[in-house]
C-alpha atoms as a PDB file:
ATOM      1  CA  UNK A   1      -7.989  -4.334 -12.127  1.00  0.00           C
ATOM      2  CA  UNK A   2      -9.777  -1.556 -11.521  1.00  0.00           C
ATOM      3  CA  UNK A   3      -9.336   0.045  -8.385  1.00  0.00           C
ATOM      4  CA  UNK A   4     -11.916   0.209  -5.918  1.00  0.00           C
ATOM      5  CA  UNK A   5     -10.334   2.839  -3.959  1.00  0.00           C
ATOM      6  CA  UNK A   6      -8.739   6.316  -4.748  1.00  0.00           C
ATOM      7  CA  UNK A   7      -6.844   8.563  -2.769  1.00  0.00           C
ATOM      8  CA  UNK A   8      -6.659  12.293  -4.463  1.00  0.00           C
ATOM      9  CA  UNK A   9      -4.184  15.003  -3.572  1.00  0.00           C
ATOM     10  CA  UNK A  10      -3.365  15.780  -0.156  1.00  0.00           C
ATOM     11  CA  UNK A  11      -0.283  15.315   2.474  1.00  0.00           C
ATOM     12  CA  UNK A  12       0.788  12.455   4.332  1.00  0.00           C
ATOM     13  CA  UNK A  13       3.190  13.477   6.905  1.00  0.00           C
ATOM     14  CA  UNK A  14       4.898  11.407   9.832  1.00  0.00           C
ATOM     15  CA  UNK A  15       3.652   8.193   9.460  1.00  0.00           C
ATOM     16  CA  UNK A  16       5.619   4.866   9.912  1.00  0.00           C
ATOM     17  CA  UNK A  17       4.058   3.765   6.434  1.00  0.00           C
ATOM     18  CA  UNK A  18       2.617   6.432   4.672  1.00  0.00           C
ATOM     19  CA  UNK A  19       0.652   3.851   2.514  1.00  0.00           C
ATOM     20  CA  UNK A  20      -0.280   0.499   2.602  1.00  0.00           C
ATOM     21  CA  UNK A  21      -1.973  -2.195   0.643  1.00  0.00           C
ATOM     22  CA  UNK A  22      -1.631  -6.112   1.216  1.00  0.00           C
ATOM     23  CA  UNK A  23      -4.266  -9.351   0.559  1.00  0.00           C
ATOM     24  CA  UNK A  24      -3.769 -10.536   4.357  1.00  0.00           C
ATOM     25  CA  UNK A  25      -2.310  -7.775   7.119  1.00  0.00           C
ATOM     26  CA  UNK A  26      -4.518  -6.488   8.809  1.00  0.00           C
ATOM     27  CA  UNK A  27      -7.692  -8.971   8.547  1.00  0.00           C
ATOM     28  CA  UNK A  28      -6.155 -12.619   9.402  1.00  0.00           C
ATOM     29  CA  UNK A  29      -7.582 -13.895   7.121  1.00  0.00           C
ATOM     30  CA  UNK A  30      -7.710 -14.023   3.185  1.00  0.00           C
ATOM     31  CA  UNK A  31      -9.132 -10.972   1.421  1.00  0.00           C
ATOM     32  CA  UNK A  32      -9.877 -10.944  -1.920  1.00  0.00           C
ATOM     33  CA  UNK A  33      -7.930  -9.192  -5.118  1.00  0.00           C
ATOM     34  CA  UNK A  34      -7.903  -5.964  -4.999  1.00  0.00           C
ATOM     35  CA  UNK A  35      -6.505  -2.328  -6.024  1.00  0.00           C
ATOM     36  CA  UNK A  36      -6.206   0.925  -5.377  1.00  0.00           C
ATOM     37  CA  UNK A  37      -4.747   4.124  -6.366  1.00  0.00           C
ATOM     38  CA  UNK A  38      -2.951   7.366  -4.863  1.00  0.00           C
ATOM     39  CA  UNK A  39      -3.094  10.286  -7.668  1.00  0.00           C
ATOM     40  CA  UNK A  40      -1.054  13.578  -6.477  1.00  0.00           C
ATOM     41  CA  UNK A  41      -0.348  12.593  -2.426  1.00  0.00           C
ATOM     42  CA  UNK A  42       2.968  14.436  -1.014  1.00  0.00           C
ATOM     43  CA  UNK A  43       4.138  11.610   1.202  1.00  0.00           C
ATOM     44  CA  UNK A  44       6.863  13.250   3.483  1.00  0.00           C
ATOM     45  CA  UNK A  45       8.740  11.976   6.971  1.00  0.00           C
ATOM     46  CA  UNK A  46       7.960   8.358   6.838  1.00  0.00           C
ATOM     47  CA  UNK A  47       9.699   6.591   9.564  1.00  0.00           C
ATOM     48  CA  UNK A  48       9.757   2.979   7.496  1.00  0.00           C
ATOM     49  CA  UNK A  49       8.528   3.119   4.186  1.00  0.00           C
ATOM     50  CA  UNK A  50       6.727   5.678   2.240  1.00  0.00           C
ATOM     51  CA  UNK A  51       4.616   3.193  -0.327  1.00  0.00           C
ATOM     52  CA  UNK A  52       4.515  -0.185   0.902  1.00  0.00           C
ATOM     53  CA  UNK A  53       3.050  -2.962  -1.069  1.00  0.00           C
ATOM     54  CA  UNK A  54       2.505  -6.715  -0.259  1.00  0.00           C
ATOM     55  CA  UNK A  55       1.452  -9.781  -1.430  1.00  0.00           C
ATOM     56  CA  UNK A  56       1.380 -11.634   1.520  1.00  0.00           C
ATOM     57  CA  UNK A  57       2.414 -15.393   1.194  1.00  0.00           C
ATOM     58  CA  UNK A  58      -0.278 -16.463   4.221  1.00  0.00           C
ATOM     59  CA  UNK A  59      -3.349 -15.480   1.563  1.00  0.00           C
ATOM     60  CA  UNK A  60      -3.975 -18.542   0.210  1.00  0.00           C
ATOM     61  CA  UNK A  61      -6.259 -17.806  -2.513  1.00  0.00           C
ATOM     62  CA  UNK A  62      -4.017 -16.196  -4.706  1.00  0.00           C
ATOM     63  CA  UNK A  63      -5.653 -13.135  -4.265  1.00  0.00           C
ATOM     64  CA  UNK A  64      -4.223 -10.489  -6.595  1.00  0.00           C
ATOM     65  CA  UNK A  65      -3.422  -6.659  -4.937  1.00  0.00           C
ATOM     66  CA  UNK A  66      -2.468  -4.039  -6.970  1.00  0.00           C
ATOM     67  CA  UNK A  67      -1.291   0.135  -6.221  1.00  0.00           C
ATOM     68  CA  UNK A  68      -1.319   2.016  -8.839  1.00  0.00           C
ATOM     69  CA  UNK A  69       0.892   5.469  -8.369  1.00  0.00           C
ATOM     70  CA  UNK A  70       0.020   8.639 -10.276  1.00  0.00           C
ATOM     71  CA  UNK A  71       2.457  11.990  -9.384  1.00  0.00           C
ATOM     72  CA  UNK A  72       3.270  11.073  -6.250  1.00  0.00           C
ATOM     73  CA  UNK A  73       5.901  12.593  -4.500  1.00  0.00           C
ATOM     74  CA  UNK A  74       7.984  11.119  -1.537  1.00  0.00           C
ATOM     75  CA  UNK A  75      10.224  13.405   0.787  1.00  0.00           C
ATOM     76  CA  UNK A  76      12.225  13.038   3.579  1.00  0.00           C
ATOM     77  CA  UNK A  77      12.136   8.604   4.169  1.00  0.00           C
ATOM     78  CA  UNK A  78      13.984   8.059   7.115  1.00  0.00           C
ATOM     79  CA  UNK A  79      15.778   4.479   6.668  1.00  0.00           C
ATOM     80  CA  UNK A  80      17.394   2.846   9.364  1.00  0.00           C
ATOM     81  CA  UNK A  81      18.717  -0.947   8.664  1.00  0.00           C
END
């Protein structure tokens, strides 16, 4: 796929999820395939997950999502289980 939206360089810093992409969350209701890309993001301090990525069982179209990752660097994830 080809993504439809690109994140370029930068700093993501303190977030819970420092990025997201899912076919459902967020819109209750089916969305349709798509993708994305982050290209040279610093993703730093995340709280839960630094890239998160989900095909969420409730989207019942089958709805492809895709993340592509180009020199991305991840510092300081905080897990706690």
């Amino acid at each position: 796929m080809v993504p439809a939206v690109t994140v370029s360089g930068g700093t993501i810093t303190g977030c819970d999820y420092g990025v997201v992409a899912s076919n459902y969350d967020g819109y209750a209701s089916n969305a349709d395939p798509g993708a994305g890309r982050i290209s040279g993001v610093t993703i730093t301090g995340s709280s839960v997950v630094a890239v998160h990525v989900k095909d969420n069982p409730l989207n019942t179209i089958d709805a492809a999502i895709e993340l592509q990752w180009i020199m991305i660097v991840i510092l300081q994830v905080q897990v706690s289980c």
